[in-house]
PDB file of N, CA and C in Angstrom:
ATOM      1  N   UNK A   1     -12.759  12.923 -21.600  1.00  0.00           N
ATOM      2  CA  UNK A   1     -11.576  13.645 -21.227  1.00  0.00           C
ATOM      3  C   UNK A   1     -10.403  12.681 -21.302  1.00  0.00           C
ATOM      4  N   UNK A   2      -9.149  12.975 -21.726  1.00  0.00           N
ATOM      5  CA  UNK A   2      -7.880  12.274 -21.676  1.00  0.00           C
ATOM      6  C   UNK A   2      -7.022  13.217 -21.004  1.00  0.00           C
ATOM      7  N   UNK A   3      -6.693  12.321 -19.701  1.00  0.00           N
ATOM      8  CA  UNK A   3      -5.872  13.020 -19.390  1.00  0.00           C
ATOM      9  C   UNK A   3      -4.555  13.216 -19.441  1.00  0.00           C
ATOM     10  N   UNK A   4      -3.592  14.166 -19.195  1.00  0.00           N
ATOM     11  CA  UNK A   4      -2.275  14.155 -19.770  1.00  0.00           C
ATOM     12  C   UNK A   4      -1.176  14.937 -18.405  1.00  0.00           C
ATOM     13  N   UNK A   5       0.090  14.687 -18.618  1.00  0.00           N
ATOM     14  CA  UNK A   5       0.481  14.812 -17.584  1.00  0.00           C
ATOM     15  C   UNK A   5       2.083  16.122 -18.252  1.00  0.00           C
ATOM     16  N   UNK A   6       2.514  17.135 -17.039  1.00  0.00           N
ATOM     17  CA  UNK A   6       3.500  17.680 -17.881  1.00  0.00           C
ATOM     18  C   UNK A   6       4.789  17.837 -16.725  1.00  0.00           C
ATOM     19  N   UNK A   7       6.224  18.041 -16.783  1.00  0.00           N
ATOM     20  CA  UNK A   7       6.919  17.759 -16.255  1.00  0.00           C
ATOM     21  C   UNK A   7       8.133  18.372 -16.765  1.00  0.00           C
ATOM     22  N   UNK A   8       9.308  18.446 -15.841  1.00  0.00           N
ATOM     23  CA  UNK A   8      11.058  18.696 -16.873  1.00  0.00           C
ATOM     24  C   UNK A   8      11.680  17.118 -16.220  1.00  0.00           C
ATOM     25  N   UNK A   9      12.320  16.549 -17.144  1.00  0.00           N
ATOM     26  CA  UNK A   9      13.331  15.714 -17.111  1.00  0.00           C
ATOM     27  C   UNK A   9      14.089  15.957 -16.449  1.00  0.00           C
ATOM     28  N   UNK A  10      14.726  14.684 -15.852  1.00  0.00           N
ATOM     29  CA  UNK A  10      15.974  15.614 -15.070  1.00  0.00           C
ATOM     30  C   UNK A  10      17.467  15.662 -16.251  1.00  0.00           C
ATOM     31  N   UNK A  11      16.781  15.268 -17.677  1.00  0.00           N
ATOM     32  CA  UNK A  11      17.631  14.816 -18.633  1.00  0.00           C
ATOM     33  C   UNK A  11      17.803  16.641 -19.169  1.00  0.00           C
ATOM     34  N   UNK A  12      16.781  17.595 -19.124  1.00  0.00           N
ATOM     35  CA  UNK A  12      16.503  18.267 -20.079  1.00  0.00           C
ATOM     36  C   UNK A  12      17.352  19.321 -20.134  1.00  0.00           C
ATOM     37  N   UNK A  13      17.456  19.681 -21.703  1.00  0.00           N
ATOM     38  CA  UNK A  13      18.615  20.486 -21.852  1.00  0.00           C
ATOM     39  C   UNK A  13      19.010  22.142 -21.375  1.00  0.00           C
ATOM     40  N   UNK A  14      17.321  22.566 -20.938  1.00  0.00           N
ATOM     41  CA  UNK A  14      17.221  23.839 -20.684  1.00  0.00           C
ATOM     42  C   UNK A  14      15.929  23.607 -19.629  1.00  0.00           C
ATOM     43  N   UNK A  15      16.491  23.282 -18.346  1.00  0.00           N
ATOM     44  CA  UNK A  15      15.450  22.772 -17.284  1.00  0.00           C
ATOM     45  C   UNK A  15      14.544  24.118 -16.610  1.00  0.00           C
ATOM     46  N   UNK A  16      15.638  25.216 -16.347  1.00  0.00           N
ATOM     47  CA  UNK A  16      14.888  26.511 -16.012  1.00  0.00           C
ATOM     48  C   UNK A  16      13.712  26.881 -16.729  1.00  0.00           C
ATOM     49  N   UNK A  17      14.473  27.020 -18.221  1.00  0.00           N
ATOM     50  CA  UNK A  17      13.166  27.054 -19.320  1.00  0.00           C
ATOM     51  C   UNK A  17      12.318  26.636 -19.236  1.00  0.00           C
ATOM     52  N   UNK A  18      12.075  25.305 -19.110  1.00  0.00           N
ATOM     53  CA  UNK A  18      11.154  24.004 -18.935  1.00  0.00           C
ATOM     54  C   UNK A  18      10.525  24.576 -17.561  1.00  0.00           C
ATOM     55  N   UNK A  19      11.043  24.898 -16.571  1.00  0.00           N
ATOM     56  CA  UNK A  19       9.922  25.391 -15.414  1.00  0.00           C
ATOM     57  C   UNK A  19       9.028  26.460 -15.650  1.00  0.00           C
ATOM     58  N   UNK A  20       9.836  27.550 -15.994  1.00  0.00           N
ATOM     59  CA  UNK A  20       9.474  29.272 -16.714  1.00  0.00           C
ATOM     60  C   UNK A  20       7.949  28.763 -17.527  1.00  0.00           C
ATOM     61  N   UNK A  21       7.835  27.578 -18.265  1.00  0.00           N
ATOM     62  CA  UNK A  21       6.997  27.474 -19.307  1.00  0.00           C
ATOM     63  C   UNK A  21       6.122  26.650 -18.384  1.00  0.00           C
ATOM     64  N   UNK A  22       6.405  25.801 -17.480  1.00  0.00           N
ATOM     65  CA  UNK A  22       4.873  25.156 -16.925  1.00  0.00           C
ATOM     66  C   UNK A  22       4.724  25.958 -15.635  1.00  0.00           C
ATOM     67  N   UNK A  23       5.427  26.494 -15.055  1.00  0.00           N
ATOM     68  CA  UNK A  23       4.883  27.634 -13.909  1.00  0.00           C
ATOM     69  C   UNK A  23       3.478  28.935 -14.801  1.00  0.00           C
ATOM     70  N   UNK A  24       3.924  29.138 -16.014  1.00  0.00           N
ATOM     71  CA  UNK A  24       3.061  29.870 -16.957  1.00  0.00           C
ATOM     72  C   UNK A  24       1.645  28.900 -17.353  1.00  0.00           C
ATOM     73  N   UNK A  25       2.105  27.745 -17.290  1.00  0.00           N
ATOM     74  CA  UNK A  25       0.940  26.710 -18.040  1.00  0.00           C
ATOM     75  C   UNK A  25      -0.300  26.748 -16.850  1.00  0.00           C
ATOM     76  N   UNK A  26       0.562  26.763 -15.821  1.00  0.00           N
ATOM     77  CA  UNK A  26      -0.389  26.543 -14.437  1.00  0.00           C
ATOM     78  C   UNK A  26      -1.043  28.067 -13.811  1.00  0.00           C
ATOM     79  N   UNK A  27      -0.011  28.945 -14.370  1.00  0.00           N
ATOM     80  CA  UNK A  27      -0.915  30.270 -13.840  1.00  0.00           C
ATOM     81  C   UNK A  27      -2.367  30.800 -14.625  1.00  0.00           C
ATOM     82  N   UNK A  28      -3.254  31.812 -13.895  1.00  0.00           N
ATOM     83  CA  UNK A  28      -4.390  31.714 -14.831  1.00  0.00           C
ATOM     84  C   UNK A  28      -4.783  32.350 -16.064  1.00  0.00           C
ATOM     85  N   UNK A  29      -3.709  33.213 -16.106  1.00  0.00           N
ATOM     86  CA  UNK A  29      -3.305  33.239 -17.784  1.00  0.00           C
ATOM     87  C   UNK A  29      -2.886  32.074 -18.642  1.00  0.00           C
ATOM     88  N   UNK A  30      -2.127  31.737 -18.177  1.00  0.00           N
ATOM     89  CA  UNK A  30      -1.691  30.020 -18.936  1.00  0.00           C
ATOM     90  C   UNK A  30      -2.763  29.602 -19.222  1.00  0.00           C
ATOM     91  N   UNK A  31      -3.659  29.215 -18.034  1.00  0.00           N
ATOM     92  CA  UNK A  31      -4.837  28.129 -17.988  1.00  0.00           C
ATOM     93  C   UNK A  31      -6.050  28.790 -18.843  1.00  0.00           C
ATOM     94  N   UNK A  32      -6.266  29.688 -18.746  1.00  0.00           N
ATOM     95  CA  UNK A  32      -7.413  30.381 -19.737  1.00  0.00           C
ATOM     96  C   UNK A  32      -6.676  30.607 -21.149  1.00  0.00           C
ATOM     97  N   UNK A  33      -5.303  30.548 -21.467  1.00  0.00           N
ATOM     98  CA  UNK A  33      -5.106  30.516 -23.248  1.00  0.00           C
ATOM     99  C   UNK A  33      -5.420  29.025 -23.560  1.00  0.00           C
ATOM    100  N   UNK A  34      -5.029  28.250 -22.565  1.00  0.00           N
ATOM    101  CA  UNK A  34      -5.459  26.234 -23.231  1.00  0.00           C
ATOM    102  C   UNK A  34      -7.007  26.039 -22.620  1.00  0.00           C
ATOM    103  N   UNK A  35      -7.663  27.020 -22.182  1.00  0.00           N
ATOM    104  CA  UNK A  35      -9.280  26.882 -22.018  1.00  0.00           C
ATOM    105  C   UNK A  35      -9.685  27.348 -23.261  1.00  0.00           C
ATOM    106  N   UNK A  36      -9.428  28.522 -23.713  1.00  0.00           N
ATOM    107  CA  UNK A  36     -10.383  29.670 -24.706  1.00  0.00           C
ATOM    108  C   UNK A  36      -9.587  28.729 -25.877  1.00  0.00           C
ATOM    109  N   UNK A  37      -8.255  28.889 -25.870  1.00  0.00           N
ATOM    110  CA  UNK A  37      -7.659  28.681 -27.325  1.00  0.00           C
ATOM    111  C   UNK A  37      -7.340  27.016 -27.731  1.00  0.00           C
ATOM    112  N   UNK A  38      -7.439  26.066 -26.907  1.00  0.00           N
ATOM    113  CA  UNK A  38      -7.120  24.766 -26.655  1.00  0.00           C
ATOM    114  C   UNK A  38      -7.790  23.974 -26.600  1.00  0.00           C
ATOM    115  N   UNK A  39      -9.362  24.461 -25.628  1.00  0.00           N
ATOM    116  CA  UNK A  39     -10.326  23.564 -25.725  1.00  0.00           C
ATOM    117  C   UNK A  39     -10.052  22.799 -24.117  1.00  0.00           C
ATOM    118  N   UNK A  40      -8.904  22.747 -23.606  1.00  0.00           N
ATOM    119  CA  UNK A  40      -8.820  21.902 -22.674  1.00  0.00           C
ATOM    120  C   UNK A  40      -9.700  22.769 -21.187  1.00  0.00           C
ATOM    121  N   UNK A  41      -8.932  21.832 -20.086  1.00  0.00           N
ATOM    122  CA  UNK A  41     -10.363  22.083 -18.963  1.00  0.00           C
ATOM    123  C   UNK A  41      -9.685  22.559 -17.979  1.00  0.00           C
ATOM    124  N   UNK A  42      -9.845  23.365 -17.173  1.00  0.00           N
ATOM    125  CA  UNK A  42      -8.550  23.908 -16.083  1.00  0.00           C
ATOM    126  C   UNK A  42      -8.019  22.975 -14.928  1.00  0.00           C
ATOM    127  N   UNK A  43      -6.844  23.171 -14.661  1.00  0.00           N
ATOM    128  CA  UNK A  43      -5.854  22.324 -13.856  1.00  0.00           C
ATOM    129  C   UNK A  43      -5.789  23.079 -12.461  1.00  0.00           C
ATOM    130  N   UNK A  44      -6.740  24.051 -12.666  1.00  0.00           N
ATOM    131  CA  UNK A  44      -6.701  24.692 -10.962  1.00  0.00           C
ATOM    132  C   UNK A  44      -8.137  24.425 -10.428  1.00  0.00           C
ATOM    133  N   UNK A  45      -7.794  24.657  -9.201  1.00  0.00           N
ATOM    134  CA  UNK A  45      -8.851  24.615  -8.437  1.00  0.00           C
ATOM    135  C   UNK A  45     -10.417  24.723  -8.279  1.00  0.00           C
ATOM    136  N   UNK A  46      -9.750  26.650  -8.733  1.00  0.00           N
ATOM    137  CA  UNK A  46     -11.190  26.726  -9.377  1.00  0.00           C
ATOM    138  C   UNK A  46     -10.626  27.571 -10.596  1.00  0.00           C
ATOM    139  N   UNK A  47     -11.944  27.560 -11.925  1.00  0.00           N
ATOM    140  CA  UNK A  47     -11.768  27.628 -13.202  1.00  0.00           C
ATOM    141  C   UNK A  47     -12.240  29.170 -12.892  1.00  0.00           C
ATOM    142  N   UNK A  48     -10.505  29.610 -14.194  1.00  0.00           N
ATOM    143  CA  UNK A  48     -10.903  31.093 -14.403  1.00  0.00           C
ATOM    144  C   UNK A  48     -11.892  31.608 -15.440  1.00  0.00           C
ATOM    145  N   UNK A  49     -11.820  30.116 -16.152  1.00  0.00           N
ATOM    146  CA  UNK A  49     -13.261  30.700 -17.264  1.00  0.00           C
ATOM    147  C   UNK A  49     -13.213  28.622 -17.409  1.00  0.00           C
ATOM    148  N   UNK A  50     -14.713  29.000 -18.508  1.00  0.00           N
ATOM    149  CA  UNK A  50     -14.682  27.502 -18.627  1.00  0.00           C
ATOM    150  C   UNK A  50     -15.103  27.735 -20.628  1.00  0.00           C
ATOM    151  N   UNK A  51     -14.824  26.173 -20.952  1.00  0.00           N
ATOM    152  CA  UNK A  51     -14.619  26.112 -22.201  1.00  0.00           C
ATOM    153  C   UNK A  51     -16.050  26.685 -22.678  1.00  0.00           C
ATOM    154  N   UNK A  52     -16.107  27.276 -23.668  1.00  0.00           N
ATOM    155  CA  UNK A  52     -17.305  27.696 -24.461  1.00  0.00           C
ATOM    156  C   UNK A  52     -18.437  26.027 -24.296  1.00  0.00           C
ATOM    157  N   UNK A  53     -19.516  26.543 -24.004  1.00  0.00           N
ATOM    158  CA  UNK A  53     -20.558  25.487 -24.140  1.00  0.00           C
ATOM    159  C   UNK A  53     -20.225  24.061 -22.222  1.00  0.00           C
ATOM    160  N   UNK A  54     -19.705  24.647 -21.601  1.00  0.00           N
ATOM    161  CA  UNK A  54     -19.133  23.351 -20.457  1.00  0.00           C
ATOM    162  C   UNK A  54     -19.918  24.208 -19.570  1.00  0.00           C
ATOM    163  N   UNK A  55     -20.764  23.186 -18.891  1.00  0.00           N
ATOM    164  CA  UNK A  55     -21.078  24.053 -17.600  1.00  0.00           C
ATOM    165  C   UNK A  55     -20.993  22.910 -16.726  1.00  0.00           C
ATOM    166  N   UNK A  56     -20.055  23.191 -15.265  1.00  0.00           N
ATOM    167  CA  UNK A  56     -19.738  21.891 -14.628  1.00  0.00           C
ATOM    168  C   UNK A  56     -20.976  22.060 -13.675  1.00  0.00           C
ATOM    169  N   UNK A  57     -21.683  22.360 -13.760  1.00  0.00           N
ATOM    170  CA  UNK A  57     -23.122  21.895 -12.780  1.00  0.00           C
ATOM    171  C   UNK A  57     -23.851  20.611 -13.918  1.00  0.00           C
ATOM    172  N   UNK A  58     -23.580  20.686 -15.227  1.00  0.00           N
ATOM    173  CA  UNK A  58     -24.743  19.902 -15.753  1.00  0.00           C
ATOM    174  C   UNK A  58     -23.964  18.490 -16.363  1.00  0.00           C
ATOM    175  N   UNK A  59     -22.436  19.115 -17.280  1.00  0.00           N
ATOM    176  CA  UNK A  59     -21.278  18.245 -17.884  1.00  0.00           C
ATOM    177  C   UNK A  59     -20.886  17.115 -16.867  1.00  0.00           C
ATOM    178  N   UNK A  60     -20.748  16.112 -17.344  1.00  0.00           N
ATOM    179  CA  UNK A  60     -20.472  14.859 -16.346  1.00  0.00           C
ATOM    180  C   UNK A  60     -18.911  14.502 -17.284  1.00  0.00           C
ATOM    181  N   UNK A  61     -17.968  14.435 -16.389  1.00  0.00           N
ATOM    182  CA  UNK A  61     -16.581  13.863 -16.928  1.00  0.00           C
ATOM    183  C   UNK A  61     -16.507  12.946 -17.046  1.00  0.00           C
ATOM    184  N   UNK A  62     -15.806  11.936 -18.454  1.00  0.00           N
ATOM    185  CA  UNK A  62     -15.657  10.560 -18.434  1.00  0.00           C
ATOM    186  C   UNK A  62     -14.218  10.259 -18.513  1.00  0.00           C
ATOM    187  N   UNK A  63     -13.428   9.521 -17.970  1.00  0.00           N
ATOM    188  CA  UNK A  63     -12.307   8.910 -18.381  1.00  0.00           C
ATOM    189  C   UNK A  63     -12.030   7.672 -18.862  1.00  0.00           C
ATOM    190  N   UNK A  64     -12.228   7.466 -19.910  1.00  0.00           N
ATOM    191  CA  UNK A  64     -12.526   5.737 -20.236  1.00  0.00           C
ATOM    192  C   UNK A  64     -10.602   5.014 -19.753  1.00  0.00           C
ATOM    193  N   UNK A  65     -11.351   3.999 -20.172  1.00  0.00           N
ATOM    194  CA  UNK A  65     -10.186   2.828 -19.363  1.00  0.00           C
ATOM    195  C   UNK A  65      -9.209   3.089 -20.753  1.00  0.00           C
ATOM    196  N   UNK A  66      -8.145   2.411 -20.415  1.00  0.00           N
ATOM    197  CA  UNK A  66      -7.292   2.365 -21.639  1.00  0.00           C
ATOM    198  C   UNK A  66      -7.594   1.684 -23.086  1.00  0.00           C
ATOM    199  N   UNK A  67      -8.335   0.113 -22.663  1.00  0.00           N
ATOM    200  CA  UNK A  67      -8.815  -0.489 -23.865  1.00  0.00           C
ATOM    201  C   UNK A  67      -9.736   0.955 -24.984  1.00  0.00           C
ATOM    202  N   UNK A  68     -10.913   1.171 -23.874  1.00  0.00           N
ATOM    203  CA  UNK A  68     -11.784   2.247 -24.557  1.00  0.00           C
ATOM    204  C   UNK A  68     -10.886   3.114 -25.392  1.00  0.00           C
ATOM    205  N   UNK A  69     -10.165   3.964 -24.472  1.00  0.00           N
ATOM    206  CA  UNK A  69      -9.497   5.119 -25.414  1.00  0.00           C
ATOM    207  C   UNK A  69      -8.555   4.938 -26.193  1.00  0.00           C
ATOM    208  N   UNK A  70      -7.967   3.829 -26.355  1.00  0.00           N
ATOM    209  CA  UNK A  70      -7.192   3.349 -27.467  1.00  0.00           C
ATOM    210  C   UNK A  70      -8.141   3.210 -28.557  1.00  0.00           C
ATOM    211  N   UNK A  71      -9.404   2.496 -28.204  1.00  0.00           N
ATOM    212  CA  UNK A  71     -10.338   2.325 -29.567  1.00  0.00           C
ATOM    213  C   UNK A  71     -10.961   3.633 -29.564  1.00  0.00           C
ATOM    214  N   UNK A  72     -11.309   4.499 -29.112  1.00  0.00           N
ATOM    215  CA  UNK A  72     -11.877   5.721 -29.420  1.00  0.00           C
ATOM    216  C   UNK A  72     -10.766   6.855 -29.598  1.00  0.00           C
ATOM    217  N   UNK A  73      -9.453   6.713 -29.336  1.00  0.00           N
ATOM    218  CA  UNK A  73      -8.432   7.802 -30.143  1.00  0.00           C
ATOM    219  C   UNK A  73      -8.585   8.226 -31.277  1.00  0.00           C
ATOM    220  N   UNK A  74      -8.520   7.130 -32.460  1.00  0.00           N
ATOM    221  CA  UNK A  74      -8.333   8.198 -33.673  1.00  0.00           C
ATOM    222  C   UNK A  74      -9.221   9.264 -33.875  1.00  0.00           C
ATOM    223  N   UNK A  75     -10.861   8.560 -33.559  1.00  0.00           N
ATOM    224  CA  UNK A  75     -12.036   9.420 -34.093  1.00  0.00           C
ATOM    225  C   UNK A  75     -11.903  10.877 -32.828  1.00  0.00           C
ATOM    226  N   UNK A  76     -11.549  10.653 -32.060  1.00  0.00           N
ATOM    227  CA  UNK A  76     -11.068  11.922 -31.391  1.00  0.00           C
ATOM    228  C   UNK A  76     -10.219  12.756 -31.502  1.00  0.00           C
ATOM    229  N   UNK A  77      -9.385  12.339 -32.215  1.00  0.00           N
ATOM    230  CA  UNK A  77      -8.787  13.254 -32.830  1.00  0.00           C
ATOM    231  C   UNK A  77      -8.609  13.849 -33.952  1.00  0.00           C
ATOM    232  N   UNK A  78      -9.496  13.159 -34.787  1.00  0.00           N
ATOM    233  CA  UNK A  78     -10.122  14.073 -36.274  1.00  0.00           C
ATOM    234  C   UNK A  78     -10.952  14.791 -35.776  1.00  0.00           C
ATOM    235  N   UNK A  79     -12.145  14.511 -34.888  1.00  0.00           N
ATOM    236  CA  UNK A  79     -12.957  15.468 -34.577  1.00  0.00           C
ATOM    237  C   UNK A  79     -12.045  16.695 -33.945  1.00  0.00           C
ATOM    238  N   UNK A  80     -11.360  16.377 -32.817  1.00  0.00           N
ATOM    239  CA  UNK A  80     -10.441  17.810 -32.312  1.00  0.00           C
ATOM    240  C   UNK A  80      -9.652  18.451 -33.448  1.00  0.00           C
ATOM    241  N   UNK A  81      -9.525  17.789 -34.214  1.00  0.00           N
ATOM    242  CA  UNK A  81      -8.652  18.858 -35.188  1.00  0.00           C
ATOM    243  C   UNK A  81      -9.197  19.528 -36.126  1.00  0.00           C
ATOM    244  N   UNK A  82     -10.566  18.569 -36.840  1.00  0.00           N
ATOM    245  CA  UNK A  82     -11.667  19.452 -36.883  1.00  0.00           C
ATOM    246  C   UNK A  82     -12.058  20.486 -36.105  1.00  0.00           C
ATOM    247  N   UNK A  83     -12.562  20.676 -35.096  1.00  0.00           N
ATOM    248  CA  UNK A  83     -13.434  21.606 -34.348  1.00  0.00           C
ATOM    249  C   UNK A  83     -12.284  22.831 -33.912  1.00  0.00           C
ATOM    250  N   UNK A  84     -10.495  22.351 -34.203  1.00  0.00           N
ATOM    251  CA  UNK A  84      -9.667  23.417 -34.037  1.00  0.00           C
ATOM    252  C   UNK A  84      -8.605  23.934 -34.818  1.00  0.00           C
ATOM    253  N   UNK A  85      -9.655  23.253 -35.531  1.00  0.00           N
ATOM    254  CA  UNK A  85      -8.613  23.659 -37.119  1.00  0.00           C
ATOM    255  C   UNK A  85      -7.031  23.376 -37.352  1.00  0.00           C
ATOM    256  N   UNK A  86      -6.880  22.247 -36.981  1.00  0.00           N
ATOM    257  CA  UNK A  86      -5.804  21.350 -36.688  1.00  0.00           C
ATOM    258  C   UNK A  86      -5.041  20.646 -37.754  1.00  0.00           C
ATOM    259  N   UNK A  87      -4.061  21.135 -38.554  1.00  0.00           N
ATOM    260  CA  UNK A  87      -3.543  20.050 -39.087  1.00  0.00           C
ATOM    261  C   UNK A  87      -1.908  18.846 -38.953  1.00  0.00           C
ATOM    262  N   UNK A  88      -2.071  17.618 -39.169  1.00  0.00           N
ATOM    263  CA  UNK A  88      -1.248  17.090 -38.360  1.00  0.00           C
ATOM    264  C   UNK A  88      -0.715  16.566 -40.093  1.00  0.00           C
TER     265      UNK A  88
END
């Protein structure tokens, strides 16, 4: 897992906007389109669905240290763009 963090600037040009869109990210519609359609893992409490194939009774989470995931980035992210049909 990498984790990632989301926020408004206090720089940003359309800050309401910027809330409107992560108040949505965090509700459980939000959170089940970046589960089903994203792949990612829910940011609430408890999960309104979980990713195809994850079952958190058996899945063990890893967060590697920074050295690690710097050396394991790229290949993670060909595989994710593979598996989501991703092109960059």
């Amino acid at each position: 897992m990498t984790p990632f963090a989301a926020g408004v600037p206090k720089t940003a040009a359309h800050p309401n906007a910027a809330r409107l869109f992560l108040n949505w990210c965090l509700s459980e519609e939000g959170q089940i389109f970046m589960i089903k359609d994203l792949g990612n893992v829910t940011s609430l409490r408890k999960a309104p669905v979980y990713p195809e194939g994850f079952d958190p009774n058996v899945v063990k989470v890893w967060l590697p240290d920074y050295e690690q995931f710097v050396k394991l980035q790229k290949d993670w992210i060909e595989e994710w763009n593979k598996t989501y049909g991703y092109r960059q």
